[in-house]
Protein backbone atom coordinates (compact mmCIF):
# COMPACT_ATOMS: atom_id res chain seq x y z
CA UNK A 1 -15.74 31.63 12.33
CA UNK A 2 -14.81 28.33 11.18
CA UNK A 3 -13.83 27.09 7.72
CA UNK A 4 -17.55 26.10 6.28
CA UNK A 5 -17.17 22.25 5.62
CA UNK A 6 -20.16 20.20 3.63
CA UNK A 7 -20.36 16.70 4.72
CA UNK A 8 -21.94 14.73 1.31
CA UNK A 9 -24.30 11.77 2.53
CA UNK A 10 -22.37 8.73 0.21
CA UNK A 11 -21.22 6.53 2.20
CA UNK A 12 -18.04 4.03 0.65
CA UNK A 13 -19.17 0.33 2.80
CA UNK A 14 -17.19 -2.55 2.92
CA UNK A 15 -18.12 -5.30 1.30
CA UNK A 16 -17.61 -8.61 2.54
CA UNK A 17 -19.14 -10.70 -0.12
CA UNK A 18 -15.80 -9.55 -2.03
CA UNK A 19 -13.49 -12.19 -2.06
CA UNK A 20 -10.12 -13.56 -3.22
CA UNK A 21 -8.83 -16.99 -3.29
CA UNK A 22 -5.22 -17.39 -1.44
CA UNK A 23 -2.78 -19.99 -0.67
CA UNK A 24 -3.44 -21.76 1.91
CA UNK A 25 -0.16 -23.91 3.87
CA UNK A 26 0.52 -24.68 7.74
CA UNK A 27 3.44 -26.21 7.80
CA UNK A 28 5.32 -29.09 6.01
CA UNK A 29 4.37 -32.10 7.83
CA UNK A 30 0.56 -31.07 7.79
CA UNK A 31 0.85 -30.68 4.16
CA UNK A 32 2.09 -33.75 3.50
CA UNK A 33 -0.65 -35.51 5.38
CA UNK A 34 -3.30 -33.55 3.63
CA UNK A 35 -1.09 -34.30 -0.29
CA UNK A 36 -1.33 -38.06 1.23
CA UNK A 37 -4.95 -38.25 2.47
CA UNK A 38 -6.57 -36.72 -1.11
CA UNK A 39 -4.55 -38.79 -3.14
CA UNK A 40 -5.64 -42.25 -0.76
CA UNK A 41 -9.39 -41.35 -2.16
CA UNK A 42 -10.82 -43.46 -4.75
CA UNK A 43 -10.46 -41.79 -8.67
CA UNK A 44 -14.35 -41.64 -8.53
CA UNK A 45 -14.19 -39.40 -5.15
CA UNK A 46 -11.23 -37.61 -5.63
CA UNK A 47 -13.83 -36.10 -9.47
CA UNK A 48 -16.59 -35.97 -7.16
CA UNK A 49 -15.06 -33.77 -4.89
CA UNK A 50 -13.95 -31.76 -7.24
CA UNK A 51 -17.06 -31.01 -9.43
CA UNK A 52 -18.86 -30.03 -6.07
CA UNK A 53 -15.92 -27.82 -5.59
CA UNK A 54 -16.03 -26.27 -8.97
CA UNK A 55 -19.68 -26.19 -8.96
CA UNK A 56 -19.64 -23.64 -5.24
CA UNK A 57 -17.06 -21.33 -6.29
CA UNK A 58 -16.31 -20.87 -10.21
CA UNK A 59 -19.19 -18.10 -9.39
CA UNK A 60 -16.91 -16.41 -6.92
CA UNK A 61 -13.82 -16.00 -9.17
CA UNK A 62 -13.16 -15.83 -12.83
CA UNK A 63 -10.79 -18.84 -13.15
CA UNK A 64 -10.94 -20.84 -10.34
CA UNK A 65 -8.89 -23.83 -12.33
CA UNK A 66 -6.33 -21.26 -12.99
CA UNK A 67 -5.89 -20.33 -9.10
CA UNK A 68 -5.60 -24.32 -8.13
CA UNK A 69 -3.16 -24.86 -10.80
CA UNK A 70 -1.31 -22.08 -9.21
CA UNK A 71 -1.51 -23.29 -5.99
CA UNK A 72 -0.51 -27.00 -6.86
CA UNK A 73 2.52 -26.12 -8.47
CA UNK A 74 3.49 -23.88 -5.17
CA UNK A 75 3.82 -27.35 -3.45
CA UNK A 76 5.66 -28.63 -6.53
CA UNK A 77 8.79 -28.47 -4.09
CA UNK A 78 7.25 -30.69 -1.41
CA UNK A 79 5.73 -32.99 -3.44
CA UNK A 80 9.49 -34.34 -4.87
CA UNK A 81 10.54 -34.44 -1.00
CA UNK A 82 8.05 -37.26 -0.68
CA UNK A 83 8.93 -38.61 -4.04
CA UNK A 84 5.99 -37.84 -5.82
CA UNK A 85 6.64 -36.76 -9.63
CA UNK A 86 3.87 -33.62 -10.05
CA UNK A 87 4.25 -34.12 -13.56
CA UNK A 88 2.88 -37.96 -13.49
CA UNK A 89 -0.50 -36.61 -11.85
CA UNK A 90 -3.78 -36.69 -13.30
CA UNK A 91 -5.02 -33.19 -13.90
CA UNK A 92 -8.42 -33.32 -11.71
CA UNK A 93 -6.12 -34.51 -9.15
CA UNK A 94 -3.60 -31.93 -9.53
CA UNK A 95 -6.77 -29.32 -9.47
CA UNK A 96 -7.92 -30.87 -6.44
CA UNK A 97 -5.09 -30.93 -4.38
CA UNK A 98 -4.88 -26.96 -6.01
CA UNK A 99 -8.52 -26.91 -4.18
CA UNK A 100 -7.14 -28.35 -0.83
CA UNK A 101 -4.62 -25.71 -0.28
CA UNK A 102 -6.83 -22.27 -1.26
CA UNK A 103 -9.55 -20.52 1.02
CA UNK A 104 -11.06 -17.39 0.50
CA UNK A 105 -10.42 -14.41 1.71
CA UNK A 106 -12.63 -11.39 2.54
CA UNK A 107 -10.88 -8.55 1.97
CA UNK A 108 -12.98 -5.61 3.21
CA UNK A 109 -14.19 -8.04 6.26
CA UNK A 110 -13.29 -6.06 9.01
CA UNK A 111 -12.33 -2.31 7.89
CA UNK A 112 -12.76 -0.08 4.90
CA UNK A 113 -10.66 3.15 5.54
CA UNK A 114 -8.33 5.73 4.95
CA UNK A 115 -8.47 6.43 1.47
CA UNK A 116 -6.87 8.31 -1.05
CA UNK A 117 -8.45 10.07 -4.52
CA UNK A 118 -6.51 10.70 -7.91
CA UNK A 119 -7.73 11.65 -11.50
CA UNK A 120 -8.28 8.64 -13.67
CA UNK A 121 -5.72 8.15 -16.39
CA UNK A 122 -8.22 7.87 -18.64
CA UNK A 123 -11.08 11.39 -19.03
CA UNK A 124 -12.82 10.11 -22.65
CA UNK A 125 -16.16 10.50 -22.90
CA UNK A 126 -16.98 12.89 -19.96
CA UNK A 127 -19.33 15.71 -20.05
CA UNK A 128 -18.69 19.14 -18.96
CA UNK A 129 -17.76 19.54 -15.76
CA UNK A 130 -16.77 16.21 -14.90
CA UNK A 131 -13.88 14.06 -14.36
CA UNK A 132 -12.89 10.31 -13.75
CA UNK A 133 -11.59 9.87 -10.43
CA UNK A 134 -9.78 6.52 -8.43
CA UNK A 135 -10.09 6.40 -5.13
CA UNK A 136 -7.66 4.24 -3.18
CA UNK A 137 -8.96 2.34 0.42
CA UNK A 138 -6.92 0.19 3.08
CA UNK A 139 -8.82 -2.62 3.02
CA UNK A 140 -8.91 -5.19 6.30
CA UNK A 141 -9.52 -8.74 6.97
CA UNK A 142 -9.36 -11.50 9.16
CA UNK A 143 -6.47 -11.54 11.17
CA UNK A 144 -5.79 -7.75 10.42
CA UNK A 145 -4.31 -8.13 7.17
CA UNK A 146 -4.15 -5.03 4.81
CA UNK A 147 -4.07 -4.52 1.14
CA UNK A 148 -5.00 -2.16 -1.49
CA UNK A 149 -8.04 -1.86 -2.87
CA UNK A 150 -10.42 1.06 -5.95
CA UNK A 151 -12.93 2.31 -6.21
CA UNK A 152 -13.60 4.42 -9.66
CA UNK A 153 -16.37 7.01 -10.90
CA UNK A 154 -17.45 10.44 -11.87
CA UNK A 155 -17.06 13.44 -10.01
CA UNK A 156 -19.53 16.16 -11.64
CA UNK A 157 -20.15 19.79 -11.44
CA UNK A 158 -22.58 19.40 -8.48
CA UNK A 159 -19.74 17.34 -6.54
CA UNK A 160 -21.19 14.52 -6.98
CA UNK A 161 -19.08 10.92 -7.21
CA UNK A 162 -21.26 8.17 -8.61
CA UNK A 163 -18.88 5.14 -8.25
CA UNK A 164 -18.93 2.15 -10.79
CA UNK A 165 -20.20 -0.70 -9.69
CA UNK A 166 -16.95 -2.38 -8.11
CA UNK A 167 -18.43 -6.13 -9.01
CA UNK A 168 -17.35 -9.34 -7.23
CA UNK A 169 -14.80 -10.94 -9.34
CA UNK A 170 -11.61 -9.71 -7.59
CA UNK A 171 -8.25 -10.44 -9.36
CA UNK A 172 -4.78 -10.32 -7.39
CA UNK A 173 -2.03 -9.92 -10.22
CA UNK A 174 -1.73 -12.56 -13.21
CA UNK A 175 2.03 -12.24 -12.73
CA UNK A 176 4.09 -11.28 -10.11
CA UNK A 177 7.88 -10.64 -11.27
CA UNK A 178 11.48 -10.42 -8.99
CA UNK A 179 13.14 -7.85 -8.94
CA UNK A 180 16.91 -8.39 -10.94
CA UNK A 181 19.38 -6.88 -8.93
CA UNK A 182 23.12 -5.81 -10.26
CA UNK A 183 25.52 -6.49 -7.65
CA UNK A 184 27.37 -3.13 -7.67
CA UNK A 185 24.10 -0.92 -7.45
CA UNK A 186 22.90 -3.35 -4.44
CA UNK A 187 26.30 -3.88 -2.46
CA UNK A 188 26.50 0.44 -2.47
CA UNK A 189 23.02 -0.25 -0.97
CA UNK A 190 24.15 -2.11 1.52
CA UNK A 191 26.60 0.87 2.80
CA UNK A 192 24.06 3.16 2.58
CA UNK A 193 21.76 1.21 5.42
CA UNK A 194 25.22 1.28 7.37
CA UNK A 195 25.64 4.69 6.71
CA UNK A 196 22.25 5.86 7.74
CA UNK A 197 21.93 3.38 10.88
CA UNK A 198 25.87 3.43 12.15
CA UNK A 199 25.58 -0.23 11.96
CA UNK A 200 27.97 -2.54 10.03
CA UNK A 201 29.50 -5.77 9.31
CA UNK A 202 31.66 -5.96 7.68
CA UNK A 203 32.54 -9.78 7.61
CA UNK A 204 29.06 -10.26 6.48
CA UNK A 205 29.67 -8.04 3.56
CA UNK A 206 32.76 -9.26 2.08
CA UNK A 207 31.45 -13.17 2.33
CA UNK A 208 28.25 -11.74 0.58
CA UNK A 209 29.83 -10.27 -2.06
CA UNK A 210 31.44 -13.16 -3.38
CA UNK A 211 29.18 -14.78 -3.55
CA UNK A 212 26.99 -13.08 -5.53
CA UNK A 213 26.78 -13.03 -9.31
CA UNK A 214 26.95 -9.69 -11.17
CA UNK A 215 23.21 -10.11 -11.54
CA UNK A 216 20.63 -11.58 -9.39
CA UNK A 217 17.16 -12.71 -8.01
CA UNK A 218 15.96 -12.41 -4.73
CA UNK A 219 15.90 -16.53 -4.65
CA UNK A 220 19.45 -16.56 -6.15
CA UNK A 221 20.40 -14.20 -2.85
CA UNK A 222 18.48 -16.36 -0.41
CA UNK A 223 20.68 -19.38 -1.54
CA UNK A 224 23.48 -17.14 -1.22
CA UNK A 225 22.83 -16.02 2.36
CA UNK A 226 22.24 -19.54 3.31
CA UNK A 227 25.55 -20.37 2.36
CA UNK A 228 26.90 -17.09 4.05
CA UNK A 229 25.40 -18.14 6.97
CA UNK A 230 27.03 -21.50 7.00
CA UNK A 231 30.61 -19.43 7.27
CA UNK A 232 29.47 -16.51 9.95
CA UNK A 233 29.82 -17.36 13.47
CA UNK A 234 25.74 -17.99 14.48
CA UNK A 235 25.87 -14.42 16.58
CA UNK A 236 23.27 -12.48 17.13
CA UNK A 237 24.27 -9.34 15.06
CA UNK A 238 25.43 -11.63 12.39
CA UNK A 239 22.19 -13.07 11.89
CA UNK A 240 20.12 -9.90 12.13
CA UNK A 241 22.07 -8.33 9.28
CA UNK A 242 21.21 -10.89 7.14
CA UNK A 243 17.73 -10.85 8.09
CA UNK A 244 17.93 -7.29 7.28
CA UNK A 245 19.45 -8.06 4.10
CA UNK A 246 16.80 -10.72 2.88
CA UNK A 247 14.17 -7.85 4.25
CA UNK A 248 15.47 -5.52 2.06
CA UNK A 249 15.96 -7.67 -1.11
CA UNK A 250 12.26 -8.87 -0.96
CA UNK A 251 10.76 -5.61 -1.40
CA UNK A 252 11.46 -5.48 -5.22
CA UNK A 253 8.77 -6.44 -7.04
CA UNK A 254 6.77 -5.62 -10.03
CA UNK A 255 2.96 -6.92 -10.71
CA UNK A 256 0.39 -6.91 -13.43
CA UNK A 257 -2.80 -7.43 -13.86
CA UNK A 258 -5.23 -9.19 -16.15
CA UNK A 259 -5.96 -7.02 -18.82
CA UNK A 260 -9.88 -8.01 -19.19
CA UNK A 261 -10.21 -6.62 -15.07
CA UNK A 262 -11.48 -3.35 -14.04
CA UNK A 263 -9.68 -0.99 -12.25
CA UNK A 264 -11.88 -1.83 -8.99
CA UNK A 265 -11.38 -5.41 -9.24
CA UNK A 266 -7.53 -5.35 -8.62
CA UNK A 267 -6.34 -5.37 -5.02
CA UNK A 268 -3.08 -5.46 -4.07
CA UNK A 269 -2.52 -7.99 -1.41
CA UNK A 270 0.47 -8.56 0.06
CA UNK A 271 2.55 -10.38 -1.40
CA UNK A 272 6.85 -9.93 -0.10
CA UNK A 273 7.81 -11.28 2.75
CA UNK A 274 8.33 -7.20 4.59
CA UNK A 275 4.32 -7.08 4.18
CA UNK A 276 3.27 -10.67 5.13
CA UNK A 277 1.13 -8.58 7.73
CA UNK A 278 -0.47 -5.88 5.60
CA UNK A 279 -0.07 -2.40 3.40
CA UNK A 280 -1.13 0.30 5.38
CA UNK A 281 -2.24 3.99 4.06
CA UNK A 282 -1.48 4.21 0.59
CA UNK A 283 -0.99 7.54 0.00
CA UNK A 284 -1.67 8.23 -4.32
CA UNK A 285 -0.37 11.43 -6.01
CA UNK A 286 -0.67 11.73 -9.81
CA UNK A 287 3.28 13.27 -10.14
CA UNK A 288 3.86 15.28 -13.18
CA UNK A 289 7.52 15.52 -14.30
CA UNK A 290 9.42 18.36 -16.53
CA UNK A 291 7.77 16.94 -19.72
CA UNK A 292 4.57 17.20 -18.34
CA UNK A 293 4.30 13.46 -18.39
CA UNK A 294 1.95 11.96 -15.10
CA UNK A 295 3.26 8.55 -13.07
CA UNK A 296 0.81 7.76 -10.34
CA UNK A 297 2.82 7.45 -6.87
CA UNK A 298 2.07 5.90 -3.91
CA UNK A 299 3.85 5.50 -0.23
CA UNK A 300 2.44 2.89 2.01
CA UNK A 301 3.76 1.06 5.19
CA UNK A 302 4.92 -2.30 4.96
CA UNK A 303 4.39 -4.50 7.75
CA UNK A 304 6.05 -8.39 8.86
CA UNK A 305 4.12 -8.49 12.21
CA UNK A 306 7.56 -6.57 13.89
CA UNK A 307 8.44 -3.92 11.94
CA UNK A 308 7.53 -1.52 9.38
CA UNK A 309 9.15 -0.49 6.03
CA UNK A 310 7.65 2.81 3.94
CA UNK A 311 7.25 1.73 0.29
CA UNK A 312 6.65 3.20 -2.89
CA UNK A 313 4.74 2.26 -5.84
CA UNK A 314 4.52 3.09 -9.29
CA UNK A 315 2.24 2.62 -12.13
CA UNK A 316 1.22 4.77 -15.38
CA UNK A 317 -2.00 2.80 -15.58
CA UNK A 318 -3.24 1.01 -12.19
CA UNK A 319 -2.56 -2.39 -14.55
CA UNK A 320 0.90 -2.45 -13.97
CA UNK A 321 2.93 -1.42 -10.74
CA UNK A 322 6.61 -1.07 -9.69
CA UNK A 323 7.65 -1.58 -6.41
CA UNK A 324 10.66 -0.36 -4.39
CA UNK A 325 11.57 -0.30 -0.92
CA UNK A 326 12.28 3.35 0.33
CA UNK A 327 15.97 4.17 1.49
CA UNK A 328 17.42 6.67 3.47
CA UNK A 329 17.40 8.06 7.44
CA UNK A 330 13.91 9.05 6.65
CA UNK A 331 12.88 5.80 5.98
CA UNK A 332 11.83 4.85 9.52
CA UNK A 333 8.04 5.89 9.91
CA UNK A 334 4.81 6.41 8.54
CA UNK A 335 2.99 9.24 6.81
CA UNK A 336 5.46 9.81 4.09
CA UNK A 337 3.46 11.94 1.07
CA UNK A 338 5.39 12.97 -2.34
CA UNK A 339 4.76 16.20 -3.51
CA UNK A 340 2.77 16.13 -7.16
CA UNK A 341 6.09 17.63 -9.11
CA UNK A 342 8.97 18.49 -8.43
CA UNK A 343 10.56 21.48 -6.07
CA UNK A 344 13.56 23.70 -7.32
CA UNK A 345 14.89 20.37 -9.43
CA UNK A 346 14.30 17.64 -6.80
CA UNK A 347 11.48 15.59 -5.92
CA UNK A 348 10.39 16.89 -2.25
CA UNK A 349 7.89 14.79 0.05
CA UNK A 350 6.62 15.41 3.59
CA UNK A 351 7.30 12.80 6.10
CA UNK A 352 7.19 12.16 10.19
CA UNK A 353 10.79 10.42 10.90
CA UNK A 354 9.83 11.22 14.89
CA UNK A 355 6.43 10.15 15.13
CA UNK A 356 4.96 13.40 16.18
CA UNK A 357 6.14 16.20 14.29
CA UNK A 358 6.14 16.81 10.40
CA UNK A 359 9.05 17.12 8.18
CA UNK A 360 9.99 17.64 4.53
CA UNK A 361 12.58 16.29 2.40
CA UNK A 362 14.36 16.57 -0.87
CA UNK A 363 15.95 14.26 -3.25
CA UNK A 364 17.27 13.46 -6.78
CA UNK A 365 15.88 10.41 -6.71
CA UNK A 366 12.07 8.90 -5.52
CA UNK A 367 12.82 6.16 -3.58
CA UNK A 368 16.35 7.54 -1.84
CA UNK A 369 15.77 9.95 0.93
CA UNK A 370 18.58 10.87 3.19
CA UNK A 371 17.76 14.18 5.55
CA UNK A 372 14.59 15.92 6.75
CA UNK A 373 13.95 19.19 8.37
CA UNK A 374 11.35 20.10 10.81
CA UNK A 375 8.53 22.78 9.35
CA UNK A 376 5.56 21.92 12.00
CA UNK A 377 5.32 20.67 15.29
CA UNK A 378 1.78 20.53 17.16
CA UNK A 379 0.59 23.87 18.86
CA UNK A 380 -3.24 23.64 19.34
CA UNK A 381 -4.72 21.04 22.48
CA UNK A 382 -6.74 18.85 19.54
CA UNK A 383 -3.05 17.70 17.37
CA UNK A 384 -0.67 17.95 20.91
CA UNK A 385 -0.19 13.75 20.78
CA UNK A 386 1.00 14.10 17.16
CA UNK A 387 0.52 15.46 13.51
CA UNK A 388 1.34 14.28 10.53
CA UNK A 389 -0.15 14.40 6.89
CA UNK A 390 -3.23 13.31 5.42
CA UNK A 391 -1.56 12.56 1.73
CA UNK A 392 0.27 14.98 -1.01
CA UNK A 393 0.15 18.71 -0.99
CA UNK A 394 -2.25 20.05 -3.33
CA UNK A 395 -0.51 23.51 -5.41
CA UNK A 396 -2.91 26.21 -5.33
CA UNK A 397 -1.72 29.69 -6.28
CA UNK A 398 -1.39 30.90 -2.73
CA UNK A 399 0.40 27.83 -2.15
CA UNK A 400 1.26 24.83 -0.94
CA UNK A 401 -2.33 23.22 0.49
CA UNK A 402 -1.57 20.35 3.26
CA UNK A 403 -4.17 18.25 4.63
CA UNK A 404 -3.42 17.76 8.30
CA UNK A 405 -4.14 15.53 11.13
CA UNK A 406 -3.75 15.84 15.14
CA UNK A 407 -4.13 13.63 17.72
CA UNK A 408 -5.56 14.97 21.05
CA UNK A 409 -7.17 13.78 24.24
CA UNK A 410 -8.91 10.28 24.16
CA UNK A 411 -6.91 9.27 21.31
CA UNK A 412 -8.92 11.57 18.62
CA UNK A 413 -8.04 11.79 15.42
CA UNK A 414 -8.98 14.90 13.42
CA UNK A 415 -8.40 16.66 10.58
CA UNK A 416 -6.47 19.86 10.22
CA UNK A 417 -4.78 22.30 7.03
CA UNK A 418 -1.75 24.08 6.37
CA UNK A 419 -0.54 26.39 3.74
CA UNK A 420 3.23 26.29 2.81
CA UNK A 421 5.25 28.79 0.60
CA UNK A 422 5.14 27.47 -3.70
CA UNK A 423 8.94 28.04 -3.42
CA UNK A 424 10.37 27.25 -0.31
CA UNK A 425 7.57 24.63 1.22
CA UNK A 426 9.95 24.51 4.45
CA UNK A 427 7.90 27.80 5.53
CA UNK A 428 4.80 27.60 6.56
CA UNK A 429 2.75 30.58 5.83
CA UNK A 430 -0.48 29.84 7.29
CA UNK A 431 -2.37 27.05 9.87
CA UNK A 432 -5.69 26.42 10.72
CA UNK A 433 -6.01 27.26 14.54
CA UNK A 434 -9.54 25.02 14.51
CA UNK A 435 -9.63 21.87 13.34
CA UNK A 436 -11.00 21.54 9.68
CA UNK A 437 -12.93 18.05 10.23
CA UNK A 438 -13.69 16.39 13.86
CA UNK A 439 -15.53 13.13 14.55
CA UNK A 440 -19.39 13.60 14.43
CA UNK A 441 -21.73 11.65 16.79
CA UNK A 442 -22.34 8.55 13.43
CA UNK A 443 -18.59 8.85 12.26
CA UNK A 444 -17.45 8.48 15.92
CA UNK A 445 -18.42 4.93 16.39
CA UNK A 446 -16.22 1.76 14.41
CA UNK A 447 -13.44 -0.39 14.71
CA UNK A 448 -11.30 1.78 15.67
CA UNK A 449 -13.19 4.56 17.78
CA UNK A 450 -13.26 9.00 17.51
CA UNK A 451 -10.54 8.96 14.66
CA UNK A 452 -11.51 10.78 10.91
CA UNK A 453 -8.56 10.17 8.75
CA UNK A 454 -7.74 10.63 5.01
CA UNK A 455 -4.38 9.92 2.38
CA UNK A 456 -5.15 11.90 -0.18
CA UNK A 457 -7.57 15.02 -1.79
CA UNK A 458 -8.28 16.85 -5.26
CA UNK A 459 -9.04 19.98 -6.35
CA UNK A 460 -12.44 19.67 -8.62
CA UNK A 461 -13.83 23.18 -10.10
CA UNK A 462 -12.49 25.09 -6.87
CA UNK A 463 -13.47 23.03 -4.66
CA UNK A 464 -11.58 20.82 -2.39
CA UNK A 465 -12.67 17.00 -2.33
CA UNK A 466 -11.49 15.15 0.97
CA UNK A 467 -12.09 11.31 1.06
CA UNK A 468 -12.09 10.10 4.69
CA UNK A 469 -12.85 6.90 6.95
CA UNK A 470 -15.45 7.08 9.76
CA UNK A 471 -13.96 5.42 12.40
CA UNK A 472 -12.23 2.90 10.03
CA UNK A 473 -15.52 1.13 9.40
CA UNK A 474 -16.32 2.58 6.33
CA UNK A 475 -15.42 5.89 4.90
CA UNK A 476 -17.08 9.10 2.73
CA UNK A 477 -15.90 12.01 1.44
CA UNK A 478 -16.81 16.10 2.59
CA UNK A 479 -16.81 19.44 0.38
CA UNK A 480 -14.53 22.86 1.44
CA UNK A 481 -14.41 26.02 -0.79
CA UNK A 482 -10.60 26.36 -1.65
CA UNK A 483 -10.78 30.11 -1.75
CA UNK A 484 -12.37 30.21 1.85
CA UNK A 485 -10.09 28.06 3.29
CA UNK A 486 -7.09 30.04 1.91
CA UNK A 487 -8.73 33.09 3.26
CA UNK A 488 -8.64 31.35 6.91
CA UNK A 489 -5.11 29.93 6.47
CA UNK A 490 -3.55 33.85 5.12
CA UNK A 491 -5.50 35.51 8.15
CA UNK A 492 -3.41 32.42 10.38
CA UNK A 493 -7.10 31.53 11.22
C-alpha cells in the first residue's frame, strides 16, 4: 500500500499586483539623450511631470523619492561625462530624472514555485500547538528573472497555515554592502579554483597580485583587472580567467533591510553581476551549531544568462543576510541542501555534482566543499532521468528523512523519500519504491507542465509538512504521518 499522503486545499498564488521599483538603463548613449531631453523641458513641466508621477505611484511603494534619489545618483558617473555637475541640480529635477530611469517590476508575474518552510525566529505569543513558520518561494517575472521572496504564518495543531497578509509595499534592501576582501585569504582562493578545475595561469596571477592592496573591494579589483588586462596578451584563456575572477569576486555581498518591513515584504532580487539572470531554488535550513545556537541557511543557484554558480546565504533574522559564493569541486550544479547540524564534527550537505545522481559531502567549513561520494543513483522507471533533493534532511530518530525527487518519462517531476543512517548518512537504509507525491490532474497544468517540486519541509507535532509548486504556477503544501512513512522506508517499501 502506498504511503497515505493528505493534500490540504490552500493554495500559495502569485500575485502580480506586487511590485518593486528597479533601475532602469539601456545603454550610455540612450541615457544621455533621455538626461538631455528632461532637462530641455520647461521648470514648470519638468514639476508637472513629476507631481503626476508622484501622485500614480507613492501608493505602490513606501518611499518612492527615496528610490529616484537612488537611481539619480547611479547615473552620477555619466552625468560628469557630459559635464553636468549633479550637485548643481535642482532637487525635483534630480527626482525626475530618478523617475525617468525606474520601472516597476512584477515579481511573482509569471511563476510562484518551489518553496521552502523554516520555523520563524521569533515563537512569542503562540498558543498551544502552534508555531511561526517562513516559507521561502522562487519568485518569476518578465523576462524570467528570479528572486527570493516570504511568506509567514501559523501552523496549528490541526495543520493548518494561515499566512499573514503579505501586503503590497515590497522593499529590496536599504543597503547593499561589498564584500572586503584580504589579499592573502583571496589569492589562496584563486589556487583553489585551479586546483579543483586543473586550470591555471599563472601570468595572470602574479600581475594580479601586485596589484592588489592587502585589502580590497570588488570595485578596487575591477580597476585592478583592467589594468591587468592592459599587460596580458588579449588571448582567449587570458581573458576568461579574469572573467572568472571578476565572477567570483562579485558574489560577496551582504544586505539589510528596512527595519519598519515585514518579513514578507523583503525579496531578494538579484543584485551581483553572477545572478543578473535570477536566484533559483533557495533551499532554507534553520542549522543549529554545538551551542545550540540557530543561523538560517540557504543554497540557491546563481545565474548570468551562461552559467550557474551555487550560493549560500546567511541570516540570524531574515533582516540581515550574508552572502558567499560556494567553493570547491562540488560547486558545479544544482540541488545542493545543508544538513540542519553538524555530522561527526563537520558540516555535511547533499548535493548532485553529475546532474543525475545524489551525493553527500563533508566539510570544516560552510561555504568550502571539496569531494562528494555517491549514496543514490535512480532505480525505479518514475526518477530514471535524474534525482536529486527536495531541500535539507529532516533528523528523526530512525534517521536521516530526505525528501526526494525523480524525473521520468515526459519530463515528470515527482516526489520521492529516503531514509539515511543518523551516523553515517552515506548509507542509505531505506527508499520509497512508489513515489510519495505525483502530479494530479489540477497540479499538472502551469508554466512549466507535470512537474511537483519542493526545497524544503518541517516536522510539526509528528507530522511531516511538504510545501510544493503545482506546475510552477503557484504552489501548496500536503500532510504525511512521519511514523507511517518510516514504517514504509524500514520495510524498503
Amino acid at each position: 500500500m502506498p504511503v497515505t499522503i493528505v493534500r490540504k486545499k490552500q493554495i500559495f498564488q502569485p500575485d502580480s499586483s506586487r511590485v518593486i521599483a528597479r533601475y532602469l538603463f539601456a545603454g550610455d548613449e540612450r541615457a544621455k539623450r533621455l538626461i538631455k531631453a528632461v532637462m530641455a523641458l520647461t521648470d514648470q513641466r519638468q514639476r508637472e511631470v513629476l507631481s503626476q508621477v508622484q501622485r500614480k505611484y507613492s501608493t505602490r511603494h513606501r518611499s518612492i523619492q527615496r528610490i529616484f534619489v537612488n537611481h539619480f545618483k547611479r547615473l552620477t558617473p555619466l552625468m560628469e561625462q557630459m559635464e553636468i555637475d549633479p550637485s548643481k541640480l535642482p532637487e525635483h529635477l534630480k527626482l525626475l530624472i530618478g523617475a525617468y530611469f525606474t520601472m516597476e517590476y512584477s515579481i511573482e508575474a509569471a511563476a510562484f514555485f518551489n518553496p521552502s518552510i523554516v520555523l520563524h525566529p521569533d515563537q512569542d505569543q503562540l498558543a498551544p500547538g502552534q508555531k511561526r513558520i517562513i516559507i521561502s518561494f522562487r519568485a518569476t517575472g518578465e523576462g524570467h528573472i528570479s528572486s527570493i521572496v516570504f511568506r509567514q504564518g501559523i501552523l496549528d495543531e490541526r495543520l493548518n497555515i494561515e499566512i499573514d497578509n503579505p501586503g503590497k509595499m515590497l522593499e529590496v534592501p536599504e543597503h547593499v554592502k561589498n564584500h572586503t576582501y584580504h589579499k592573502r585569504s583571496f589569492l589562496r582562493k584563486l589556487r583553489e579554483m585551479w586546483s579543483d578545475s586543473g586550470y591555471r595561469n599563472d601570468e595572470a596571477y602574479e600581475i594580479i597580485s601586485d596589484q592588489l592592496q592587502d585589502a580590497f573591494t570588488y570595485e578596487e579589483l575591477k580597476q585592478a583587472l583592467r589594468e591587468v588586462q592592459v599587460k596580458l596578451e588579449p588571448r582567449q584563456e587570458n581573458l576568461a580567467f579574469l572573467q572568472e575572477v571578476r565572477w567570483l569576486a562579485s558574489s560577496h555581498y551582504e544586505m539589510t533591510f528596512s527595519a519598519d518591513t515585514a518579513v514578507c515584504e523583503r525579496v531578494i532580487f538579484p543584485i551581483a553581476e553572477t545572478e543578473k539572470n535570477g536566484i533559483e531554488d533557495a533551499r532554507f535550513v534553520r542549522f543549529t551549531d554545538d551551542r545550540g545556537k540557530a543561523t538560517y541557511y540557504a543554497t540557491y543557484t546563481a545565474y548570468d544568462g551562461i552559467s550557474i554558480l551555487p550560493k549560500l546565504l546567511e541570516t540570524e533574522d531574515f533582516r540581515h543576510f550574508k552572502v558567499m559564493p560556494v567553493h570547491g569541486y562540488i560547486a558545479q550544479n544544482k540541488g545542493m541542501a545543508l544538513f540542519p547540524r553538524k555530522v561527526n564534527g563537520k558540516y555535511a550537505m547533499l548535493c548532485r555534482i553529475d546532474g543525475v545522481n545524489n551525493y553527500i559531502a563533508y566539510s570544516d567549513s560552510v561555504n568550502v566543499w571539496r569531494e562528494a561520494k555517491l549514496i543514490q543513483t535512480p532505480d525505479q522507471p518514475w526518477e530514471l532521468v535524474q534525482m536529486g533533493n527536495c531541500g535539507s534532511p529532516l533528523e528523526t530518530p530512525a534517521g536521516w528523512l530526505v525528501i526526494t525527487h525523480g524525473v521520468g518519462p515526459m519530463r515528470e517531476y515527482v516526489l520521492g523519500a529516503s531514509l539515511l543512517d543518523l551516523e553515517n548518512p552515506e548509507r542509505e537504509i531505506g527508499r520509497l519504491k512508489q513515489p510519495l507525491l505525483t502530479p494530479n490532474k489540477v497540479e499538472r497544468e502551469g508554466y512549466v507542465p507535470n512537474v511537483v517540486y519542493s526545497c524544503g519541509a518541517y516536522i510539526h507535532e509528528g507530522k511531516l509538512i511538504i510545501p510544493y509548486a503545482m506546475s510552477d504556477y503557484a504552489s501548496t503544501y500536503a500532510v504525511v504521518d512521519v511514523n507511517e512513512l518510516l514504517e514504509h522506508l524500514l520495510a524498503r517499501g
